[in-house]
Protein backbone atom coordinates (compact mmCIF):
# COMPACT_ATOMS: atom_id res chain seq x y z
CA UNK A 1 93.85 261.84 7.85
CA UNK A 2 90.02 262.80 7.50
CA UNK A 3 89.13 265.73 6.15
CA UNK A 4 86.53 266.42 8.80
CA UNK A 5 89.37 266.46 11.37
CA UNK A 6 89.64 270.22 12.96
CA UNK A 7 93.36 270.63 13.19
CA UNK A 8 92.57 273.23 15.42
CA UNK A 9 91.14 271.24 18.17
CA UNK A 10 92.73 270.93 21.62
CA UNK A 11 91.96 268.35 24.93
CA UNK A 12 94.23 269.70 27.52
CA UNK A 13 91.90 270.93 28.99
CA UNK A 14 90.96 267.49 30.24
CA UNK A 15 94.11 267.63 32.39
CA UNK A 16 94.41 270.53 33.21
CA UNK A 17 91.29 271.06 35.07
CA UNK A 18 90.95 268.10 37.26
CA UNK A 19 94.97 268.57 38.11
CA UNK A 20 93.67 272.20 39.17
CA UNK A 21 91.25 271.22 40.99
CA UNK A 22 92.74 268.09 43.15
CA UNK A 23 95.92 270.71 43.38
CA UNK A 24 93.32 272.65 45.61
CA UNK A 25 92.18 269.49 47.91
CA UNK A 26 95.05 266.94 48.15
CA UNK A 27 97.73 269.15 50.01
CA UNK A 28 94.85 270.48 52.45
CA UNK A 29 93.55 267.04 53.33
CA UNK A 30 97.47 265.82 54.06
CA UNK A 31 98.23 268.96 55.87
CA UNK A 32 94.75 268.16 58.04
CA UNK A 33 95.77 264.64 58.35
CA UNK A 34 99.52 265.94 59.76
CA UNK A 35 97.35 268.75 62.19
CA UNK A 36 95.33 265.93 63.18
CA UNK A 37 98.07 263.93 64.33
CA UNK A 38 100.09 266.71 66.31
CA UNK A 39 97.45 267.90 68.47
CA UNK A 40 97.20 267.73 71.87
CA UNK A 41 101.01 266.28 71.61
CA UNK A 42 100.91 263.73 69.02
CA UNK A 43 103.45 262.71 66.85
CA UNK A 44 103.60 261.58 63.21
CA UNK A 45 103.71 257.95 62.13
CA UNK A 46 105.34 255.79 59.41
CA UNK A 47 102.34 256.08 57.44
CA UNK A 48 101.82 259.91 57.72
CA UNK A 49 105.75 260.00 56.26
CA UNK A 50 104.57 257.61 53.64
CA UNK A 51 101.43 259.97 52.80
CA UNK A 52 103.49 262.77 52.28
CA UNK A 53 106.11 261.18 49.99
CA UNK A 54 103.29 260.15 48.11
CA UNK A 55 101.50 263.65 47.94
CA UNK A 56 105.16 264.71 46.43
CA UNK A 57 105.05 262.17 43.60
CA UNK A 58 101.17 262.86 43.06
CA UNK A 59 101.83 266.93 42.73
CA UNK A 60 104.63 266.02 40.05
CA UNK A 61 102.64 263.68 38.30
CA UNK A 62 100.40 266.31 37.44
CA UNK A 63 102.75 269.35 37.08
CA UNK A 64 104.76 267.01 34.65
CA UNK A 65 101.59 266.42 32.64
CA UNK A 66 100.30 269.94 32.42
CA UNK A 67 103.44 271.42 31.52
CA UNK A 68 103.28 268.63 28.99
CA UNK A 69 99.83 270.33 27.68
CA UNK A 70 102.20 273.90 27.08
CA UNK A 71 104.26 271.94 24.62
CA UNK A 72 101.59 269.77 22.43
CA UNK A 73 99.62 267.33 24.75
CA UNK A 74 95.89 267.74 23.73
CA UNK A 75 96.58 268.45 20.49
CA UNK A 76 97.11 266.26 17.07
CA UNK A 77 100.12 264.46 16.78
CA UNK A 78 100.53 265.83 13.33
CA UNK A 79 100.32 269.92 14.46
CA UNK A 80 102.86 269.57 17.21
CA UNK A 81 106.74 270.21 15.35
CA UNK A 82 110.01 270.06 15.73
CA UNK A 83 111.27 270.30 19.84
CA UNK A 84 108.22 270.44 20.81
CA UNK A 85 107.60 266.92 20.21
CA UNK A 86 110.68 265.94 22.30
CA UNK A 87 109.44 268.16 25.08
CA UNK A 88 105.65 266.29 24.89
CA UNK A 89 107.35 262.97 25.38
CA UNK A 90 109.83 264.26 27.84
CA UNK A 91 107.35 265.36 30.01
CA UNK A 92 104.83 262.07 29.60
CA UNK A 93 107.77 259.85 30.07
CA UNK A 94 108.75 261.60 33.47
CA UNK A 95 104.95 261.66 34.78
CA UNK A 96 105.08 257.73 34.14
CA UNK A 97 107.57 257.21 36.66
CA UNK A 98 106.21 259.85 39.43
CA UNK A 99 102.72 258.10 38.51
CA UNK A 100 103.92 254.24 39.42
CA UNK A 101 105.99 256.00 42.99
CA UNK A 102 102.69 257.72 43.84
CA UNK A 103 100.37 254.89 43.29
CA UNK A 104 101.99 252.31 45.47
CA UNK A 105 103.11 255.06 48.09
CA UNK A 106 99.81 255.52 48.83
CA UNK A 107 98.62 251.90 49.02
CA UNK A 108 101.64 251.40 51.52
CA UNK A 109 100.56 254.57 54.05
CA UNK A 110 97.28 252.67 53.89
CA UNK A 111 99.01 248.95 54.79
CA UNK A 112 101.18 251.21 57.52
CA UNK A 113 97.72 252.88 58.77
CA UNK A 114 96.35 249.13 59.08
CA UNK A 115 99.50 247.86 61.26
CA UNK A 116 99.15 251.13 63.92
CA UNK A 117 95.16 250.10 64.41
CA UNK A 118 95.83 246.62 64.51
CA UNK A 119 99.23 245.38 65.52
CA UNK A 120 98.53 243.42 67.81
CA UNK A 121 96.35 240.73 65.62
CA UNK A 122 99.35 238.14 64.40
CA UNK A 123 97.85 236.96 61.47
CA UNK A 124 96.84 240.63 60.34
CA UNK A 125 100.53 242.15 61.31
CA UNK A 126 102.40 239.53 58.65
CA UNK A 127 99.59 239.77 56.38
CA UNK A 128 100.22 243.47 56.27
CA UNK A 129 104.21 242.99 56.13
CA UNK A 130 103.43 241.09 53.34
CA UNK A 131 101.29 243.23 50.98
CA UNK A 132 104.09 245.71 52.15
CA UNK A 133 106.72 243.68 50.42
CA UNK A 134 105.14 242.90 47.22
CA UNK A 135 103.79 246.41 47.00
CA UNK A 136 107.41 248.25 47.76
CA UNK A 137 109.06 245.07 45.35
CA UNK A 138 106.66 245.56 42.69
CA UNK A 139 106.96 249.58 42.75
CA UNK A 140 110.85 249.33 42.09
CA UNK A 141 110.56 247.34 39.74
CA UNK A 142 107.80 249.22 37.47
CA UNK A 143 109.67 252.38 38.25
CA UNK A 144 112.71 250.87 36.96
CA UNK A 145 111.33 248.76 33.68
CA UNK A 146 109.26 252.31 33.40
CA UNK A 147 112.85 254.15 32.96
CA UNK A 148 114.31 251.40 30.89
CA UNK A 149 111.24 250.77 28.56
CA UNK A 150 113.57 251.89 24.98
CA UNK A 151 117.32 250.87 24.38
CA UNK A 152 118.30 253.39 24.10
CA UNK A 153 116.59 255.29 26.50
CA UNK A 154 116.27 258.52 24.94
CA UNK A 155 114.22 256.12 22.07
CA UNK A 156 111.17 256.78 24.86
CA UNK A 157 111.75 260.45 23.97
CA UNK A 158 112.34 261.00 20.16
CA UNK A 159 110.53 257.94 18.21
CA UNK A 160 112.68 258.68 15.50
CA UNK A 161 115.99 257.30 17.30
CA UNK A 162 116.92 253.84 16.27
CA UNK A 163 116.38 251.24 18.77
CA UNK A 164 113.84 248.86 20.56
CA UNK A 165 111.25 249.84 23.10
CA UNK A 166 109.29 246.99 25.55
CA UNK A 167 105.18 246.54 24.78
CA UNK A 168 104.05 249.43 26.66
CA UNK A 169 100.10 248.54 26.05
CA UNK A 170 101.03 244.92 27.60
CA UNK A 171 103.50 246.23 30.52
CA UNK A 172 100.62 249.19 31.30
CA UNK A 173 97.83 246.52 31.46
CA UNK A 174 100.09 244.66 33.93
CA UNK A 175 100.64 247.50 36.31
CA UNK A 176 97.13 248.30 36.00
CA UNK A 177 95.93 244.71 37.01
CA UNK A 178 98.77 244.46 39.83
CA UNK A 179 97.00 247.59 41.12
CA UNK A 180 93.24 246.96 41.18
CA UNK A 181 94.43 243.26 42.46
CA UNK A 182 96.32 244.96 45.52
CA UNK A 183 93.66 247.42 46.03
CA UNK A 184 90.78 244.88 46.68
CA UNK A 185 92.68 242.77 48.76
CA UNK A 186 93.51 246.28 50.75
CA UNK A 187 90.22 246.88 51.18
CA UNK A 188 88.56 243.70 52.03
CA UNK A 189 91.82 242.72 54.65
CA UNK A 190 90.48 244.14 58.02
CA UNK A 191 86.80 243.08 57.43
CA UNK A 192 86.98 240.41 59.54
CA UNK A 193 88.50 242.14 62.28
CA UNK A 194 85.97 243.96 62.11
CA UNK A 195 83.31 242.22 62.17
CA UNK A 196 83.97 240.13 65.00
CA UNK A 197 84.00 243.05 67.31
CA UNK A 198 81.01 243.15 69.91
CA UNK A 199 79.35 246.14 68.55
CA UNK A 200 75.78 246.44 66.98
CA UNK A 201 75.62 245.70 63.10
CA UNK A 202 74.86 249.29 62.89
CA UNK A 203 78.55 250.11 64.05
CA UNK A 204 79.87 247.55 62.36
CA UNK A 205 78.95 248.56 59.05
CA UNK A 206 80.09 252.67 60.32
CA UNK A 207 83.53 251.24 60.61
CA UNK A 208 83.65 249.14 57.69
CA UNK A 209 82.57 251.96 55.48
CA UNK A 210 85.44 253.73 56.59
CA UNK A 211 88.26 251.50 55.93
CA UNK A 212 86.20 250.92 52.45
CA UNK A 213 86.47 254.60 51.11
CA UNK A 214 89.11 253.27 48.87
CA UNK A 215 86.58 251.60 46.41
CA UNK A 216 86.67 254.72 44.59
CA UNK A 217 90.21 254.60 43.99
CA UNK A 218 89.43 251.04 42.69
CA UNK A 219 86.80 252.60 40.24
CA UNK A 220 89.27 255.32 39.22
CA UNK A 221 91.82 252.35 38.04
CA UNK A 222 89.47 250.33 36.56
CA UNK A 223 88.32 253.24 34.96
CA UNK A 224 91.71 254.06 33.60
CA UNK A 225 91.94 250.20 32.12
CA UNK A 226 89.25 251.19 29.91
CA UNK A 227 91.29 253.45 28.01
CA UNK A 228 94.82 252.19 27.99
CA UNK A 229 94.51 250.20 24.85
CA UNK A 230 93.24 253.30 22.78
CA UNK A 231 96.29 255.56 24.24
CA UNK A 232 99.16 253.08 23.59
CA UNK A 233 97.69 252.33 19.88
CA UNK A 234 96.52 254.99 18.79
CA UNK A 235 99.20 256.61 16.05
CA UNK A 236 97.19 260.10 17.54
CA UNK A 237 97.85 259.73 21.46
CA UNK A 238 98.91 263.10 22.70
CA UNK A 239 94.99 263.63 21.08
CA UNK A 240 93.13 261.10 22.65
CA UNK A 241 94.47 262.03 26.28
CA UNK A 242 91.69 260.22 28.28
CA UNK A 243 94.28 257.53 29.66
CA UNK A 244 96.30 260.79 30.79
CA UNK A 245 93.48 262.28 32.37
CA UNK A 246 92.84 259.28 34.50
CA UNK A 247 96.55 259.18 35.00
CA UNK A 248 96.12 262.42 36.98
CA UNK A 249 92.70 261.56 38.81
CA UNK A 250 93.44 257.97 40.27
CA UNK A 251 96.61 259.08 42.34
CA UNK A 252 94.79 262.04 43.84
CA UNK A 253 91.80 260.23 45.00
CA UNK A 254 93.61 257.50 46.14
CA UNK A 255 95.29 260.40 48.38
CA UNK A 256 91.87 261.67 49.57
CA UNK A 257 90.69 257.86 50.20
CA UNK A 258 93.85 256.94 52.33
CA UNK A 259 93.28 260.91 54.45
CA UNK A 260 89.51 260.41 55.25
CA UNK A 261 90.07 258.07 57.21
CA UNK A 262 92.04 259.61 59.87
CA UNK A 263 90.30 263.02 59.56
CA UNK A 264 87.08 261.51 60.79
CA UNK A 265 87.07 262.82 64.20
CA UNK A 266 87.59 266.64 62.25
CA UNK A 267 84.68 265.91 59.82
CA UNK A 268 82.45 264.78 62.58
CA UNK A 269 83.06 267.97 64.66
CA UNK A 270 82.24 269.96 61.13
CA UNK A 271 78.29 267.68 61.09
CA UNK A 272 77.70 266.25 64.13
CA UNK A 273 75.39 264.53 62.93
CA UNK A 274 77.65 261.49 61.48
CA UNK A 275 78.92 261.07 65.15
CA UNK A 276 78.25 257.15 66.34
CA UNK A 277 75.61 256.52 69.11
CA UNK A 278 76.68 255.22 72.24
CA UNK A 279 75.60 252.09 73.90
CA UNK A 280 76.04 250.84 77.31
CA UNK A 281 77.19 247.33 78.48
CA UNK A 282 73.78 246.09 78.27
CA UNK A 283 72.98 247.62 74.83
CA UNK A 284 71.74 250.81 76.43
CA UNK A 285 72.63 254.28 75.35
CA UNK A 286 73.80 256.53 77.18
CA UNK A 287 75.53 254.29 79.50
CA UNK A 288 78.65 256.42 82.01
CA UNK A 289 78.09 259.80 80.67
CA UNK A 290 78.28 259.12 76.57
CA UNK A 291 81.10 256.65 76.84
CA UNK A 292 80.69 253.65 74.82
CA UNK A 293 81.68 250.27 76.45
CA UNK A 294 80.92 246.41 76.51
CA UNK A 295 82.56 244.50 77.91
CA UNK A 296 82.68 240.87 76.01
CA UNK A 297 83.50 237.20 77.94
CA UNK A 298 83.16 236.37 81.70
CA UNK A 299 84.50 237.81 84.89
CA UNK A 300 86.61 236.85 87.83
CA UNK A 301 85.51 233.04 89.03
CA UNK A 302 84.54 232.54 92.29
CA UNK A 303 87.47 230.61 92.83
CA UNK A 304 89.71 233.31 91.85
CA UNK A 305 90.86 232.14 88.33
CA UNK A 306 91.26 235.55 86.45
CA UNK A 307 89.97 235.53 82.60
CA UNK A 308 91.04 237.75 79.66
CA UNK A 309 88.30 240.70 79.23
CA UNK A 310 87.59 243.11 76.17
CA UNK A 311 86.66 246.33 76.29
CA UNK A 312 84.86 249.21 73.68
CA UNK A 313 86.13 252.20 75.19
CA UNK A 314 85.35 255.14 73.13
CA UNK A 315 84.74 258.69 74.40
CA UNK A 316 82.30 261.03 73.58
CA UNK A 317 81.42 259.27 70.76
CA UNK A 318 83.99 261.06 68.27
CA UNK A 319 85.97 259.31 65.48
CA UNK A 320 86.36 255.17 65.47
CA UNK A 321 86.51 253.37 68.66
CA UNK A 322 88.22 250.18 68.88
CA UNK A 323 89.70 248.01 71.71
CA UNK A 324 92.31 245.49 71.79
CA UNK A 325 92.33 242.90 74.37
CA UNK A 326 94.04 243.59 77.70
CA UNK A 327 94.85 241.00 80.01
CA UNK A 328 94.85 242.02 83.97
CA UNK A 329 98.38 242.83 85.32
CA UNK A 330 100.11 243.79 81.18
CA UNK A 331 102.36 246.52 81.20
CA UNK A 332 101.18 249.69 81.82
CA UNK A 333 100.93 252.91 80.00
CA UNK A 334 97.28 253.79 80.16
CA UNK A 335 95.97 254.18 76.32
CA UNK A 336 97.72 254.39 72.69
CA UNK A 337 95.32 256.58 70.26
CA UNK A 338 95.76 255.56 67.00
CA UNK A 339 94.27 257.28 64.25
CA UNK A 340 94.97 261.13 66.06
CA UNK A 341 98.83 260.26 67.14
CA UNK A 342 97.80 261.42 70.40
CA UNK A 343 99.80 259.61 73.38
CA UNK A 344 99.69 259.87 77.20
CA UNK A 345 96.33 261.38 77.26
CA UNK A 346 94.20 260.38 80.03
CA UNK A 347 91.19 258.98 78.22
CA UNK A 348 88.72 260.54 81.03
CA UNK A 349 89.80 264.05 80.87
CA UNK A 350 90.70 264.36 76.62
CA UNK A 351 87.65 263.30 73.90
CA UNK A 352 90.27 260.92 72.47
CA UNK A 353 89.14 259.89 68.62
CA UNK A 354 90.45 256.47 67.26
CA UNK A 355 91.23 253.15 67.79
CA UNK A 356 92.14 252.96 71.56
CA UNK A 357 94.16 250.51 73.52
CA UNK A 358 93.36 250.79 77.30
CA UNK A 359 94.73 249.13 80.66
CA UNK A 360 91.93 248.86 83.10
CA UNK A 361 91.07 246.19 85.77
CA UNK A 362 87.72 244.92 86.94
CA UNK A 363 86.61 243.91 90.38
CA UNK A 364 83.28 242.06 91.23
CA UNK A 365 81.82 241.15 94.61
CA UNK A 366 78.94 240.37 95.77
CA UNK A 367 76.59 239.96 98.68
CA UNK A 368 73.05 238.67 99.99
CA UNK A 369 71.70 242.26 98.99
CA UNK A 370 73.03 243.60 96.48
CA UNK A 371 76.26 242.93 93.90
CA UNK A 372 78.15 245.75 91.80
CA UNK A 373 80.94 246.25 89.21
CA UNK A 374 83.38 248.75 89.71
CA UNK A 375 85.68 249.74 87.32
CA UNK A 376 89.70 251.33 88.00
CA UNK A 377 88.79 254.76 86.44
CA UNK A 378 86.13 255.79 88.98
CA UNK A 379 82.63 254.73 87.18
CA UNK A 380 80.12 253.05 88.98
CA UNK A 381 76.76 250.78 88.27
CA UNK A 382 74.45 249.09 90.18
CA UNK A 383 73.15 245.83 89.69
């Protein structure tokens, strides 16, 4: 060992701080994710129940870790003795397998968020149950080759028992590309909904930036790739904790990424100015008293043949506003918002933030004078 080496030297602080410090934001932004669903009569979702499991695993991750720090993480492998060695690995090993649940918890309340905003898409809805599968598959599976990485198991503990162990630098790099490969695919799957909706570009790119938030979890993991070689070679590793540190950091702000999201509508009531502008049915703003419509395709024939019709609805111009398309005479049950949980709320009386789905029917005549659209809920234009 170099002489120059100071013995003395510790790096826990490089976990503990940024465990303190997401400690202070993750549980606020789920609990403001679960208030944002339950007001005005809401009710939580599969993927609220998801984000909350996954909040569990992410707070154990990093108590596991910093009580790890109490016993010898940070510090050289060669100044940490006796039990306390046991303990360090203890610890570690147990923040490995709340690390791999967490991860792909999260990624799932995200794939769970996608089918609630758009169900109704076929191609999207089994592309979702997919990534679902392989996600919830692949999590069992690293959680249990995770558990069972030494025969025996307690090897993973105390080096010094006889047995084998698997390639952890190999098995980690595997996880870690089954990860970023899952994320980007995440992120990039409802861009083409999204693109095709009747909006201006200007909303377009609004809404895409908020089902992209998650590129940061993606640069947290690749981030974390960087250093996985160095921690599961080096003969010095509860030293050279950057690998742990990331450990902590990715999970948490792949909580915060898969929570913005739905708190929109509460962060644009905190700056106003992020709310979206609203445009009328011929591009104007401002059109029936800040609601946002357009209405996309052609109306009733002359001869009476009905067509399908879609519809922006959005009100007051809070939080992301969707539409799915509605043909005349579907089932009722006036509107389903999405990203708030709220249900059975008529969507003139309640600023309703979220992907909407409305029932709403459209009747055109016309005369030798004038001609005018008139729509179910009471608003009027003149042509």
């Amino acid at each position: 060992m170099p002489e120059t080496l100071d013995l003395n030297d510790n790096n826990s602080r490089l976990i503990i701080i940024p465990a303190a410090v997401f400690f202070g934001i993750c549980p606020v932004l789920v609990g403001l994710r679960i208030w944002a669903r339950l007001r005005k009569g809401g009710k939580l979702g599969a993927d609220d129940w998801t984000a909350v499991a996954a909040l569990v695993f992410v707070l154990l991750t990093s108590a596991f870790l910093v009580t790890s720090c109490q016993y010898g993480m940070g510090r050289h492998w060669v100044t940490i003795k006796g039990n306390d060695r046991f303990e360090t690995n203890k610890y570690f090993y147990m923040s490995q397998i709340t690390y791999k649940a967490a991860i792909n918890l999260v990624k799932c309340s995200i794939l769970l968020l996608y089918l609630r905003l758009f169900h109704v898409v076929h191609w999207f809805r089994y592309s979702c149950w997919a990534l679902l599968a392989a996600v919830a598959t692949y999590c069992t599976a690293s959680i249990l080759a995770t558990i069972f990485q030494c025969r025996p198991i307690i090897r993973a503990l105390d080096k010094d028992t006889p047995g084998t162990c698997i390639d952890t630098a190999k098995f980690w790099f595997a996880n870690a590309g089954f990860s970023i490969a899952t994320d980007i695919i995440i992120l990039l799957l409802p861009m083409p909904l999204v693109w095709k909706l009747g909006v201006p570009i200007a909303q377009k790119l609004a809404l895409m930036a908020v089902f992209t938030i998650g590129i940061f979890a993606t640069i947290t993991s690749c981030l974390r790739v960087t250093t996985l070689d160095i921690f599961a070679t080096s003969p010095d590793n509860t030293y050279n904790v950057d690998n742990v540190m990331w450990t902590i950091v990715e999970p948490n702000v792949a909580i915060v990424c898969a929570c913005l999201p739905v708190l929109r509508p509460f962060v644009v009531k905190l700056i106003p100015g992020l709310r979206s502008k609203s445009y009328g049915s011929q591009g104007n703003p401002g059109y029936a008293s800040g609601k946002s419509r357009l209405t996309l395709g052609s109306q009733n024939k002359p001869d009476g043949a009905r067509r399908d019709w879609v519809e922006l609805a959005g009100v007051k111009s809070q939080g992301v506003h969707l539409a799915s398309i509605r043909r005349p005479g579907s089932h009722t049950g006036s509107e389903e918002s999405i990203l708030t949980g709220a249900q059975g709320q008529n969507v003139n009386e309640t600023a309703v933030s979220g992907i909407q789905r409305t029932v709403e029917y459209s009747i055109q005549y016309s005369s030798q004078k004038q001609s005018s659209t008139r729509v179910a809920d009471g608003m009027e234009t003149q042509a």
